[in-house]
Protein backbone atom coordinates (compact mmCIF):
# COMPACT_ATOMS: atom_id res chain seq x y z
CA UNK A 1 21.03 -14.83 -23.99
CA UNK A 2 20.59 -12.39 -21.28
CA UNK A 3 18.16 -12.30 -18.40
CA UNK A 4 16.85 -9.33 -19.90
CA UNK A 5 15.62 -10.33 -23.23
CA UNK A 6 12.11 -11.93 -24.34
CA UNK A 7 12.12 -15.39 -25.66
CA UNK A 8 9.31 -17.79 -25.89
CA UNK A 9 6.80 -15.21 -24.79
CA UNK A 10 8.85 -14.59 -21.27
CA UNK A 11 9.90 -11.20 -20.37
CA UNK A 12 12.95 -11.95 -17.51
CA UNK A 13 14.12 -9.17 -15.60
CA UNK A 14 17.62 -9.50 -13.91
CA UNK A 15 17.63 -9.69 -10.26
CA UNK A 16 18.42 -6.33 -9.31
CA UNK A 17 15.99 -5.16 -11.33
CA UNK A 18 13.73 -6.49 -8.95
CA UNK A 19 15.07 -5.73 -6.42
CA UNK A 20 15.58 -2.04 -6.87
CA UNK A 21 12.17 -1.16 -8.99
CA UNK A 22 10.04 -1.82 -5.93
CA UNK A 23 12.25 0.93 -3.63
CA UNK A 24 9.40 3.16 -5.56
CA UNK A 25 6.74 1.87 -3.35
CA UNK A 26 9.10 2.29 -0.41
CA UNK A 27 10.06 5.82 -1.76
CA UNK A 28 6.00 6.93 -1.65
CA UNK A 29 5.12 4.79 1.84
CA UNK A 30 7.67 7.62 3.49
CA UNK A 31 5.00 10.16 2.74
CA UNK A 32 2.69 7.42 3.56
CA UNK A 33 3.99 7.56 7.42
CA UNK A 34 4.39 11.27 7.73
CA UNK A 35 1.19 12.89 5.87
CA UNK A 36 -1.23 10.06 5.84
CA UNK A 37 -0.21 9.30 9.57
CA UNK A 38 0.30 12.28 11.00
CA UNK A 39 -1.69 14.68 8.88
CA UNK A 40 -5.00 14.87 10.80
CA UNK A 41 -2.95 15.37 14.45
CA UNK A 42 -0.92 17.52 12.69
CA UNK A 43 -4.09 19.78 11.70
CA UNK A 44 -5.89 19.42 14.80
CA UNK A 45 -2.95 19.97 17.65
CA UNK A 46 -0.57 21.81 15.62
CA UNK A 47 -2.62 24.32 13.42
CA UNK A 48 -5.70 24.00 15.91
CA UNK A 49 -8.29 23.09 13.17
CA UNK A 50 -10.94 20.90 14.13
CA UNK A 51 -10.66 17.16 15.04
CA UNK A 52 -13.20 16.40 12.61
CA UNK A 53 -12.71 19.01 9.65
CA UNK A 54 -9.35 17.56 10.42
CA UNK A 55 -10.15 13.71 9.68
CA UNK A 56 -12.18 14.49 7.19
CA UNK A 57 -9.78 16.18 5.21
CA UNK A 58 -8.01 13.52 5.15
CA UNK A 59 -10.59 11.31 3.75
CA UNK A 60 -11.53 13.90 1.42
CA UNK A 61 -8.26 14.06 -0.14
CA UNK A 62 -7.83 10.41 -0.30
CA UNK A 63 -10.98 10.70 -2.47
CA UNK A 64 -9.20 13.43 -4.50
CA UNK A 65 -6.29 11.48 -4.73
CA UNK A 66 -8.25 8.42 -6.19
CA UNK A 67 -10.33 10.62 -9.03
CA UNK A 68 -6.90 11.93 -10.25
CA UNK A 69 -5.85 8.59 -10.80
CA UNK A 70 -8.02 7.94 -14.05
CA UNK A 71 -6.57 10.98 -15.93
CA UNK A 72 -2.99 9.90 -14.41
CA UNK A 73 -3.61 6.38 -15.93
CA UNK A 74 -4.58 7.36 -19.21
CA UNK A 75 -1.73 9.98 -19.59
CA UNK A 76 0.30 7.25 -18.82
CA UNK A 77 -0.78 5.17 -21.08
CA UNK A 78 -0.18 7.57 -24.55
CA UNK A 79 3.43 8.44 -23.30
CA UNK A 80 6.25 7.24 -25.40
CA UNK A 81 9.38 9.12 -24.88
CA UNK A 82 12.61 9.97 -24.92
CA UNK A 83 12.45 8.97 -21.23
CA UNK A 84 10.21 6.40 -21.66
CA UNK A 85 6.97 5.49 -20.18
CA UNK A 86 7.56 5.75 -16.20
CA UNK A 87 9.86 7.41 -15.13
CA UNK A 88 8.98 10.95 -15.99
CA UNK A 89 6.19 10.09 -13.24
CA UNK A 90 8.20 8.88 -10.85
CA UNK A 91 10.42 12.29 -10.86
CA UNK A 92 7.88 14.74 -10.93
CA UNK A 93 5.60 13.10 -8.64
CA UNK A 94 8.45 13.31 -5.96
CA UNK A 95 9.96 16.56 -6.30
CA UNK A 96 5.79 17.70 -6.34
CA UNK A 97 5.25 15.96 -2.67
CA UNK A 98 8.65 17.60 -1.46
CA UNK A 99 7.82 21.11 -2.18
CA UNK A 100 4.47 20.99 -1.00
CA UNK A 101 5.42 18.72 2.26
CA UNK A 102 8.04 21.69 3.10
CA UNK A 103 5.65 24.27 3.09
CA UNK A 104 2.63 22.23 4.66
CA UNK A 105 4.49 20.98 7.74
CA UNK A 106 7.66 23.80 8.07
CA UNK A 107 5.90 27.23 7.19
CA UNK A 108 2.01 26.55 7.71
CA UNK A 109 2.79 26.81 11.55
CA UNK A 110 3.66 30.09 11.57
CA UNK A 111 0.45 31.70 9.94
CA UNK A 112 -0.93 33.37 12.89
CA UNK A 113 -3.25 32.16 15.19
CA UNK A 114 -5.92 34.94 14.39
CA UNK A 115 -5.95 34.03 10.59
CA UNK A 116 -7.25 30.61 10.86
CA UNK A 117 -8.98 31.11 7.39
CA UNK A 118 -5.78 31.22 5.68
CA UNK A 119 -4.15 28.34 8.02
CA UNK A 120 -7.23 26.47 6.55
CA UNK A 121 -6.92 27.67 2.97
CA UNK A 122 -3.04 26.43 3.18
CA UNK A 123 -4.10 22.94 4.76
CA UNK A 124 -6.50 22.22 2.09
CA UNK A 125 -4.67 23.64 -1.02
CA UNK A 126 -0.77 22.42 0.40
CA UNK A 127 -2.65 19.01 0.85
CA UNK A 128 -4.39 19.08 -2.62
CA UNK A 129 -0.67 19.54 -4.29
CA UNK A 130 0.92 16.53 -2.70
CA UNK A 131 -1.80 14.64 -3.28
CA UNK A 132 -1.39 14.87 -7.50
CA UNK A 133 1.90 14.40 -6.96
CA UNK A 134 1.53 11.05 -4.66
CA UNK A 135 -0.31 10.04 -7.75
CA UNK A 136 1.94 10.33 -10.11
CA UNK A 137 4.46 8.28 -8.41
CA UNK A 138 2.58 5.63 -6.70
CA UNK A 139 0.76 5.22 -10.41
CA UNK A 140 4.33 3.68 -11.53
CA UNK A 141 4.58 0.89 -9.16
CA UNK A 142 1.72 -0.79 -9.92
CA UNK A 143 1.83 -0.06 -13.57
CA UNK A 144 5.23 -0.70 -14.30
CA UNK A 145 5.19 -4.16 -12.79
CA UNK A 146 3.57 -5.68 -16.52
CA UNK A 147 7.04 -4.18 -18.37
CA UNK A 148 9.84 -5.62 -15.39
CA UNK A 149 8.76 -9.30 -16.06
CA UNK A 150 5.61 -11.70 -16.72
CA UNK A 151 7.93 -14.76 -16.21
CA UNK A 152 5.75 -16.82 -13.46
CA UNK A 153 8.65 -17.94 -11.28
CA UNK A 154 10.10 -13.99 -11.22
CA UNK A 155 6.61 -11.94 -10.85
CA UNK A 156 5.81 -13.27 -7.54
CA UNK A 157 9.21 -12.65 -6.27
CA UNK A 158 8.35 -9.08 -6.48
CA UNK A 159 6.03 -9.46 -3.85
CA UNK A 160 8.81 -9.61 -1.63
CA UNK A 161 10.93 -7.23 -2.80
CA UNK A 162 8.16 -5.04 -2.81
CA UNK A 163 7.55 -5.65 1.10
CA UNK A 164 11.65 -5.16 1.55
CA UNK A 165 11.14 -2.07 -0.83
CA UNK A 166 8.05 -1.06 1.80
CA UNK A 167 9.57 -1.45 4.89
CA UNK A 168 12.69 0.58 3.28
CA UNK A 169 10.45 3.70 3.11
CA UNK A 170 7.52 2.86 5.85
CA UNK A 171 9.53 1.10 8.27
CA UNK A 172 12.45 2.79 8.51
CA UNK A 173 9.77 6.75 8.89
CA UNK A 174 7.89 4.50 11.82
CA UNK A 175 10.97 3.82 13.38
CA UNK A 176 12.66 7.40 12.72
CA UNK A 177 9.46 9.36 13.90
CA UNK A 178 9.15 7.26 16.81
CA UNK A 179 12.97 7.92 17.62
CA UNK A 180 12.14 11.79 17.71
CA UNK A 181 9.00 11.40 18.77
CA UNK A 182 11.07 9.96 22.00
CA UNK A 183 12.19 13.81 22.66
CA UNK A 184 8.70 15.39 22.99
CA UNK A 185 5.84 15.14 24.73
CA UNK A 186 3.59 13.96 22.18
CA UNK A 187 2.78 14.69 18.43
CA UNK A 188 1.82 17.89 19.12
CA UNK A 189 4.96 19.90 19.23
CA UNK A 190 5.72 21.37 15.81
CA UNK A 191 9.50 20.91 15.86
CA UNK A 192 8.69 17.40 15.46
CA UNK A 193 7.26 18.24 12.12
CA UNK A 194 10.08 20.08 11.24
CA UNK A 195 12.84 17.41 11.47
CA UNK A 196 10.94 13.89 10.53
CA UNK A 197 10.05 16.57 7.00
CA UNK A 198 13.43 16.82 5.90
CA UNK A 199 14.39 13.32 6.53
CA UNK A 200 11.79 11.94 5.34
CA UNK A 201 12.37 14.02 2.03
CA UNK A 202 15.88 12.54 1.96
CA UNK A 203 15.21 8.95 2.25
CA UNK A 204 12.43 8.88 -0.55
CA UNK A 205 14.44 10.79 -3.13
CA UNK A 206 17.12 8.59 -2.25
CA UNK A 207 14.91 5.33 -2.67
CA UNK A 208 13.50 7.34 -6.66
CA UNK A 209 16.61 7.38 -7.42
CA UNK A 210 17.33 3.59 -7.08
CA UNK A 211 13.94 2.88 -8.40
CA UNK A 212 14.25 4.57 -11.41
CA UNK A 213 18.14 2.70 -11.74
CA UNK A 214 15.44 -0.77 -11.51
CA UNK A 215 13.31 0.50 -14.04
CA UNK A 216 15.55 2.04 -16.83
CA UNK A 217 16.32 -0.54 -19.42
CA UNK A 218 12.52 -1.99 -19.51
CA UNK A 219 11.41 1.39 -20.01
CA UNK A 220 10.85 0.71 -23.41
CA UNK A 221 8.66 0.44 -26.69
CA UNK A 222 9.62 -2.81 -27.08
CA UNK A 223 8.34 -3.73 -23.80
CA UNK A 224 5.15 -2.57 -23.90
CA UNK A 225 2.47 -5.37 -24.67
CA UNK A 226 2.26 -6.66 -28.25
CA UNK A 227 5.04 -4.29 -29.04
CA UNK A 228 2.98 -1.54 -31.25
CA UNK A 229 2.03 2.01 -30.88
CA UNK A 230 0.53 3.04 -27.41
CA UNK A 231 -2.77 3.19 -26.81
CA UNK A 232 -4.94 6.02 -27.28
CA UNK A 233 -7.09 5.74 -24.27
CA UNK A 234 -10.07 7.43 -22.89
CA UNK A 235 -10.53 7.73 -19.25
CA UNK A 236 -14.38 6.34 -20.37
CA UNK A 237 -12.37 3.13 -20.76
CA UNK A 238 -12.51 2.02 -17.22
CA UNK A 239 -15.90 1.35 -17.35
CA UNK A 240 -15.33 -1.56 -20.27
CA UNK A 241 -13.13 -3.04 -18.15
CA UNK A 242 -14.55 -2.71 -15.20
CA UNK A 243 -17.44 -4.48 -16.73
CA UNK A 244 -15.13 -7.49 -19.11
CA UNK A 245 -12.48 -7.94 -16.86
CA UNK A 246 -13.72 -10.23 -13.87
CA UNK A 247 -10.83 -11.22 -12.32
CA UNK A 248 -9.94 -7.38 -11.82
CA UNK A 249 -13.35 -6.62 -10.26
CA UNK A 250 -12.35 -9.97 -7.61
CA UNK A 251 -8.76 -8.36 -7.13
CA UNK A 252 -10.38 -4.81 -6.22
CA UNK A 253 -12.70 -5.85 -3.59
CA UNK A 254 -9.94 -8.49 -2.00
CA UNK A 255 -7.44 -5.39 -2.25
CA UNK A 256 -9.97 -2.69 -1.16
CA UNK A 257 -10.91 -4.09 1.82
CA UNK A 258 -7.61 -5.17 3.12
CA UNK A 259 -6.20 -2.05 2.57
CA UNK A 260 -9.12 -0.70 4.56
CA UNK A 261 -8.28 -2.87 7.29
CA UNK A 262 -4.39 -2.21 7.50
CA UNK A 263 -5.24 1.79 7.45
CA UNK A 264 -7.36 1.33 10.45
CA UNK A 265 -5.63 -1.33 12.59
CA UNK A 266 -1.85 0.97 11.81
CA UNK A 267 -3.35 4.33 12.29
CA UNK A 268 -1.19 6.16 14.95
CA UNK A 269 -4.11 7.45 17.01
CA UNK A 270 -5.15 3.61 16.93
CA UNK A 271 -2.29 2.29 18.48
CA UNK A 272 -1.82 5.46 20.85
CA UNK A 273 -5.06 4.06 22.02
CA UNK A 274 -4.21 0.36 22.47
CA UNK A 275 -0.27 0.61 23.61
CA UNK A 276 -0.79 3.75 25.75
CA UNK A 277 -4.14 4.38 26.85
CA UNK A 278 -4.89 1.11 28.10
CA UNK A 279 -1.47 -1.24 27.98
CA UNK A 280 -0.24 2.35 29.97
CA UNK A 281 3.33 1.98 27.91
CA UNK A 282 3.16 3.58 24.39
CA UNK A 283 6.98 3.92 24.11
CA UNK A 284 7.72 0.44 25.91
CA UNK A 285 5.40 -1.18 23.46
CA UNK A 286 4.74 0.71 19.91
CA UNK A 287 8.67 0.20 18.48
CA UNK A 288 9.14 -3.37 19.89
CA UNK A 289 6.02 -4.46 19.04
CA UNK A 290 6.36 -3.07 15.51
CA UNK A 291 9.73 -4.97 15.28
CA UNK A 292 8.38 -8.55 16.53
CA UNK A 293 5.68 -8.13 13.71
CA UNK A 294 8.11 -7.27 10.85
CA UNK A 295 10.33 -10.29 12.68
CA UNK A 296 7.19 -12.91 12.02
CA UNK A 297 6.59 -11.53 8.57
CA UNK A 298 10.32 -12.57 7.37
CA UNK A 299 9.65 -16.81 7.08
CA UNK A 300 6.35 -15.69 5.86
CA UNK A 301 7.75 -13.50 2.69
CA UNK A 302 9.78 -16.89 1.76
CA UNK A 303 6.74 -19.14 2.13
CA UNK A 304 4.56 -16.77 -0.11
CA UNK A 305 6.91 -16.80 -2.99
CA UNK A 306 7.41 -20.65 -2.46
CA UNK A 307 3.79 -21.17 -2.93
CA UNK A 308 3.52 -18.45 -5.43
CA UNK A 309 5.75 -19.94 -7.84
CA UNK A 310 4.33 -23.45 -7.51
CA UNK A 311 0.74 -23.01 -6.90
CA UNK A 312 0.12 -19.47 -8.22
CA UNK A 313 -0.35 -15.83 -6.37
CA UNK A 314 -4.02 -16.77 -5.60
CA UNK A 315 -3.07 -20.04 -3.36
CA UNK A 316 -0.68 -17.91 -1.37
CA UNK A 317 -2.81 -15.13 -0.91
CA UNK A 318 -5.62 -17.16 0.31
CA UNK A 319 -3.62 -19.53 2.45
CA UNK A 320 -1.99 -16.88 4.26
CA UNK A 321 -5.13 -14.59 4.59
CA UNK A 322 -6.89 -17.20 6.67
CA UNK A 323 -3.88 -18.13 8.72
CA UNK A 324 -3.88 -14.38 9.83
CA UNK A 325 -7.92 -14.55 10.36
CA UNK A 326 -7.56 -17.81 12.50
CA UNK A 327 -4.92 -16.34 14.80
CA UNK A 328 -7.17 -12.77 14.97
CA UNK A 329 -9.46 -14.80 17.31
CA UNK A 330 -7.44 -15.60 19.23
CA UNK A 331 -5.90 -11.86 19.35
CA UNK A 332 -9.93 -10.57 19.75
CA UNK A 333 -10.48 -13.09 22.78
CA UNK A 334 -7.26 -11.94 24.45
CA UNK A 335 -8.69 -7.78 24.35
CA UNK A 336 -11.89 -9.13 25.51
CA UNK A 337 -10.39 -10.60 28.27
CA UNK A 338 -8.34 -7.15 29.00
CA UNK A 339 -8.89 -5.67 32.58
CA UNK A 340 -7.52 -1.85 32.88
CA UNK A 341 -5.23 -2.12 36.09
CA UNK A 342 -4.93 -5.69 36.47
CA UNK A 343 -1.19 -6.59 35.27
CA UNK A 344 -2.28 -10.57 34.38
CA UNK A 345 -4.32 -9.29 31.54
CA UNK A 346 -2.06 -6.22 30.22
CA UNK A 347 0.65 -6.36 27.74
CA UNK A 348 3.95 -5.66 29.67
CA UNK A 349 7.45 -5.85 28.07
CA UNK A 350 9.67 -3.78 29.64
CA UNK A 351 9.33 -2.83 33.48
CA UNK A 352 11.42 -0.79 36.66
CA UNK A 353 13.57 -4.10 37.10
CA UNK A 354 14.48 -4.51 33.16
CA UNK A 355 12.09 -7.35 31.51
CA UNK A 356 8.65 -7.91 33.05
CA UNK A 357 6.54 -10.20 30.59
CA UNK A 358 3.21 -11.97 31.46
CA UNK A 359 1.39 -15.42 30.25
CA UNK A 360 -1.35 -12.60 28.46
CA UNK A 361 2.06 -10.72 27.00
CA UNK A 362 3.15 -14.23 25.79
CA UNK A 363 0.00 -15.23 23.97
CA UNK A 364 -0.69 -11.88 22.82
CA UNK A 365 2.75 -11.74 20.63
CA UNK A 366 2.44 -15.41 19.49
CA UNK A 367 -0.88 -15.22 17.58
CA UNK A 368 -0.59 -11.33 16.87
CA UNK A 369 2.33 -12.08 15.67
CA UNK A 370 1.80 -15.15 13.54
CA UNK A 371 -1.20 -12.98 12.40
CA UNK A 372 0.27 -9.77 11.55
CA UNK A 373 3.38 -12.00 10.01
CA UNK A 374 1.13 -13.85 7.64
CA UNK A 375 -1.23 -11.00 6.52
CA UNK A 376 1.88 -8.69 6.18
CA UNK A 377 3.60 -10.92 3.68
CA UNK A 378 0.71 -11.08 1.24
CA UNK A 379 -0.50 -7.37 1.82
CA UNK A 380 1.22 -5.97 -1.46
CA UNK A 381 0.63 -9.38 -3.22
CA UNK A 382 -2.56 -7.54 -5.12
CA UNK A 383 0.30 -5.64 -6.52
CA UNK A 384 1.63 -7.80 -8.74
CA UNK A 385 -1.76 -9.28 -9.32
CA UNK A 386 -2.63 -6.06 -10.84
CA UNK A 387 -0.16 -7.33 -13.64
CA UNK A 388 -1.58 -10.30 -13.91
CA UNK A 389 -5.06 -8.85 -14.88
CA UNK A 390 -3.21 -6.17 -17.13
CA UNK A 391 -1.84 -8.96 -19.33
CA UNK A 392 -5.20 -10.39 -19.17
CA UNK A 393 -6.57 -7.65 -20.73
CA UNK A 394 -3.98 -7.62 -23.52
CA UNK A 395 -5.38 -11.40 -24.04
CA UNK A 396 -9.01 -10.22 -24.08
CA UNK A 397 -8.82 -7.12 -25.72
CA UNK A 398 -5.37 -6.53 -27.28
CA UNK A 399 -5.05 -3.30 -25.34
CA UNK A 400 -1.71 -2.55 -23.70
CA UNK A 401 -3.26 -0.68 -20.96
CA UNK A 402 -0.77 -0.73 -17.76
CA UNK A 403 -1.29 2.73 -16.82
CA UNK A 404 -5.14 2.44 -16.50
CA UNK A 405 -5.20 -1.29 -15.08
CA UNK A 406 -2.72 0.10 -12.45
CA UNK A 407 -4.72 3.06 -11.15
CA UNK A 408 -7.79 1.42 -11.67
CA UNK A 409 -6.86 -0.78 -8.79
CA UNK A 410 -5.41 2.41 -6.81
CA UNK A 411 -9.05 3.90 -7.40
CA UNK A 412 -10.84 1.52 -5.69
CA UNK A 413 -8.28 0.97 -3.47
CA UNK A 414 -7.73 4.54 -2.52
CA UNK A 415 -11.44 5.32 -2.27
CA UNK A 416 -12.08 2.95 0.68
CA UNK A 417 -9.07 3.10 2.24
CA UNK A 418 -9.68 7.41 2.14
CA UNK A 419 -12.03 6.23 4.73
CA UNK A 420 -9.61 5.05 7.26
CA UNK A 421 -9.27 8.56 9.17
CA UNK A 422 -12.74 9.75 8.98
CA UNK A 423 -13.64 5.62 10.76
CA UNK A 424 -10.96 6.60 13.15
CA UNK A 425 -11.76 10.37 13.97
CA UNK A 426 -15.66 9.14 14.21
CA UNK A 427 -15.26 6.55 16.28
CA UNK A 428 -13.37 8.60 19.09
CA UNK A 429 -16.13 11.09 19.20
CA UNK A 430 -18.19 8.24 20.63
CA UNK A 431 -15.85 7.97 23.86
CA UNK A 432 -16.11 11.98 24.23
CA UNK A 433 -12.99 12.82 23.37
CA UNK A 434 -12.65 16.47 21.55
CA UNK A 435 -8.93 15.74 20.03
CA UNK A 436 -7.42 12.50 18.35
CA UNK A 437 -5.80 10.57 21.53
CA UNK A 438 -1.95 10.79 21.40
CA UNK A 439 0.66 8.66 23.72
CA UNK A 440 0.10 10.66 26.40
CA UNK A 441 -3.51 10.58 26.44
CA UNK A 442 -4.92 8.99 29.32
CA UNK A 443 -8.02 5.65 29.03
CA UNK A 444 -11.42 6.93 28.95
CA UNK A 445 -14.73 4.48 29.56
CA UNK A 446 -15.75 2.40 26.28
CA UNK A 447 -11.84 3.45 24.43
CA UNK A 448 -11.32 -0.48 25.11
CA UNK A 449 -14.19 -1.35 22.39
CA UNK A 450 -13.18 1.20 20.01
CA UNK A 451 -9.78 -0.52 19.75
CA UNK A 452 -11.09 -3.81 19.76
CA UNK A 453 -13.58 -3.25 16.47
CA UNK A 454 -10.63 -0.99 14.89
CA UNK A 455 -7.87 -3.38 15.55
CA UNK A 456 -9.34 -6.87 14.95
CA UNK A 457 -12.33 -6.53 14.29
CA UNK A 458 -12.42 -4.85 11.06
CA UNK A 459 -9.13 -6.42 9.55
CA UNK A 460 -11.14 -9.72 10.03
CA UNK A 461 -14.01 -8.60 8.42
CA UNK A 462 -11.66 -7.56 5.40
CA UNK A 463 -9.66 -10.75 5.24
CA UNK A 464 -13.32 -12.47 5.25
CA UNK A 465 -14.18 -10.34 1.98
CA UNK A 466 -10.79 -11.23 0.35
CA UNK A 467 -11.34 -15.03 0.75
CA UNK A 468 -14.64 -14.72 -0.71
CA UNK A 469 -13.82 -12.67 -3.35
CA UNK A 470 -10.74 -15.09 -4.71
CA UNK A 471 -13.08 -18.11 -5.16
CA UNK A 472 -14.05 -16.72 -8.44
CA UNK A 473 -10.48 -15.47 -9.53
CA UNK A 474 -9.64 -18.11 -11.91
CA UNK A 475 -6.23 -16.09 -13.19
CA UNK A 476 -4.36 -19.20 -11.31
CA UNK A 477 -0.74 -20.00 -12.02
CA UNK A 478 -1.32 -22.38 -14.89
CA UNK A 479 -3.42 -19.82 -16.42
CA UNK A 480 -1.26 -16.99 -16.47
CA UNK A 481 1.17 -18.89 -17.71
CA UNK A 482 -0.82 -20.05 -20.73
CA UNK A 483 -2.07 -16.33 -20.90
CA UNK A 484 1.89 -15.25 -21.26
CA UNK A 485 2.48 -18.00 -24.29
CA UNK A 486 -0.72 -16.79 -26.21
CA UNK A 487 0.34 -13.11 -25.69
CA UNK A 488 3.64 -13.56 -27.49
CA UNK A 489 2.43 -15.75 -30.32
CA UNK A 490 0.24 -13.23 -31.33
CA UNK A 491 3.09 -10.78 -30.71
CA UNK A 492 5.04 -12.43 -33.18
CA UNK A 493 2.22 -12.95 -35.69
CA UNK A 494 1.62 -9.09 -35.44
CA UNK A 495 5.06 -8.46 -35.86
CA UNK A 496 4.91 -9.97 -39.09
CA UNK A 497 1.88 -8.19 -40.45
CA UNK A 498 -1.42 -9.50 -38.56
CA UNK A 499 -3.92 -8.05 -37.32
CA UNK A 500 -4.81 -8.75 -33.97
CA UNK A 501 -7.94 -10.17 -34.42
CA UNK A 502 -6.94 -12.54 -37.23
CA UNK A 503 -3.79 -13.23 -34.11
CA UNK A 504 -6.26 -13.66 -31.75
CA UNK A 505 -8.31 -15.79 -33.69
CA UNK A 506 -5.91 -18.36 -34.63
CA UNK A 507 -4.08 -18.13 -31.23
CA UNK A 508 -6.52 -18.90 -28.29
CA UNK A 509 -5.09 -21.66 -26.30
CA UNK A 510 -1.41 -24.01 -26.03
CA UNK A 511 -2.53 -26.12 -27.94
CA UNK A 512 -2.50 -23.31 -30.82
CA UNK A 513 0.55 -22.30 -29.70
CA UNK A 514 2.27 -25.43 -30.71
């Protein structure tokens, strides 16, 4: 039988199926790095709007980006056709960000200087665009997850594939922006702009394409739940499930707030702060130290899957989430110990003789490292979580709902992690500072303590939130997979002319199943 059929309530997807569907979340996390990243500098030293209209914006349209999710979800949910469920989103929603991308970063520039209304009207509006069109795509991955598999030894193998599938898109824009980045003077130079846009363009419609390769045989009918006609849902749905489905409300608060967390701590103007401003070596120390953490997050992928598949997506998560808050103490005492000018207690990589590295340099990369390595490998395990709670729901209510389960997480999620700029463009206003702090940007009194509450301080205070909320997630490993079995007796029993609630009345647990 193939990999790709169902039998005995297991849906198996073949292995570069999983490996390719995830390139979707890579193919959105480009215009991740270069809007959501570079957006409010982009505003506020390229079209000269105001640091704080400027971060605000951005939090603004975050919100905007998270209300547009319900209606996204439920559309998603009623379509059925010739091109299945999914990928219609996923082309649309990137050709929509490339069009508007073009004109927001290429043309915008050239409005003139004494018609700032209209270089705010395009902002706003150009912005507005990509955002529905982010949407759209980013709607797929976590949605499309429940049709790809629900076997319990493949679904937290995505996990990893949708970390490689990340880094294809995120990593590789950090590492290209910071490679032309390398030929200006800062973020402020327009031309910049104008070649990380096209690029950037070209690598995500290049990851679509792949994605939607992953995706096209399990975009199908026959995939979809218990196999009948799609659901007619309401957007007023969200609030019954919301309200019935508890381990959902657990996942959103664990996934919120680390999301939160890993906006703040990555935000460019965040680390211009902590590798230039006070380390004194942006360039020496942004790209290497980005490598060593992706370097520690490899053994960690391998480990999270390993526990996954015995233990269950929960166990992993939490294990990993408090190794990375134990070594974050460590990481927090070494910034409070941080003397501006003293070369004992400043990172240093790289110096005028080739390699200069310190005791503090050392201990700093061990336990940020270890850290960063350990959160970073479970930081899109909510993802296929999400799936987990969707084919909850089709246990509790019958409802093959992907489409709404999906962005109902990306609503949450979006709205608190919309906050990430506005936190960041605040909090600089308390040092004095009129524009957001580039490379070049020299260390101002109290900057130290900004970085050290956005940097550690709050991704502790999220991890702390996660491990709290998963003490009451009970959708372990031997759950889900009695929650698969159920789903596909009743399947079977509906296929063959019952009703779901007689099916879910005479199938409840395994034992019924026997």
């Amino acid at each position: 039988m193939s990999e790709n059929k169902i039998n005995d309530g297991v849906n198996r997807a073949k292995m570069y199926q999983l490996a390719l569907f995830p390139l979707n979340n890579g193919a959105t996390n480009v215009y991740y790095v270069i809007i959501l990243q570079y957006i409010a500098t982009f505003g506020s030293n390229v079209l000269a709007l105001g640091t704080v209209f400027a971060s605000f914006m951005v939090t603004g349209m975050r919100v905007f980006d998270a209300i547009t999710d319900p209606i996204i979800g439920a559309v998603m949910d009623r379509t059925d056709g010739k091109f299945g469920k999914f990928r219609p989103f996923m082309v649309l929603g990137n050709a929509i960000m490339a069009i508007a991308i073009i004109i927001l970063y290429m043309i915008t520039p050239m409005i003139p200087k004494d018609m700032m209304w209209l270089r705010y009207a395009a902002f706003i509006a150009l912005y507005a665009v990509w955002v529905i069109g982010y949407t759209f795509q980013t709607s797929v991955t976590r949605s499309a997850q429940s049709v790809l598999t629900n076997d319990p030894n493949q679904r937290p193998m995505f996990t990893i594939f949708n970390t490689i599938g990340s880094m294809a898109g995120m990593g590789l824009m950090q590492a290209l922006a910071a490679f032309v980045q390398a030929n200006f003077a800062d973020y402020s130079e327009p031309l910049f702009y104008n070649i990380i846009t096209p690029v950037g363009i070209i690598v995500s419609i290049l990851l679509t394409i792949l994605a939607i390769i992953g995706i096209w045989e399990k975009d199908r009918t026959e995939y979809f739940g218990l196999g009948g006609k799609q659901e007619k849902t309401e957007i007023k749905e969200y609030v019954e499930i919301i309200k019935n489905n508890k381990p959902m409300q657990r996942l959103m608060v664990a996934g919120g707030s680390c999301k939160l967390a890993l906006s703040i701590a990555t935000n460019t103007t965040v680390l211009c702060m902590l590798y230039g401003s006070m380390m004194g070596n942006y360039s020496g120390l942004f790209f290497p130290m980005m490598i060593l953490g992706y370097v520690f997050s490899a053994p960690f992928f391998l480990l999270t899957v390993k526990v996954s598949q015995k233990e269950g997506q929960k166990a992993s998560l939490v294990k990993f989430v408090s190794l990375a808050l134990a070594c974050y103490t460590v990481v927090l005492a070494l910034l409070l110990f941080w003397k501006q000018g003293d070369p004992a207690r400043n990172l240093s990589l790289f110096g005028a003789d080739g390699l200069s590295i310190n005791l503090y340099t050392i201990i700093f990369i061990l336990f940020f490292g270890i850290g960063y390595g350990a959160y970073y490998s479970t930081a899109d395990m909510p993802i296929p979580m999400v799936a987990d709670c969707a084919d909850y729901e089709t246990y509790r209510s019958g409802k093959y709902i992907p489409g709404i389960m999906g962005t109902l997480f990306s609503l949450v999620d979006k709205l608190v992690s919309s906050l990430s700029a506005t936190v960041v463009g605040v909090a600089i206003t308390f040092i004095g500072l009129e524009k957001l702090p580039t490379a070049l940007t020299p260390y101002v009194d109290g900057m130290n303590w900004i970085v050290i509450i956005l940097f550690v301080i709050v991704p502790m205070i999220a991890w702390a939130l996660t491990l709290i909320a998963m003490r009451g997630y009970d959708l372990t490993g031997s759950r889900m997979k009695e929650i698969q079995l159920v789903n596909s007796k009743r399947k079977e029993a509906m296929a063959k002319g019952m009703t779901f609630e007689e099916a879910s009345h005479k199938y409840v647990t395994v034992d019924d199943c026997q």
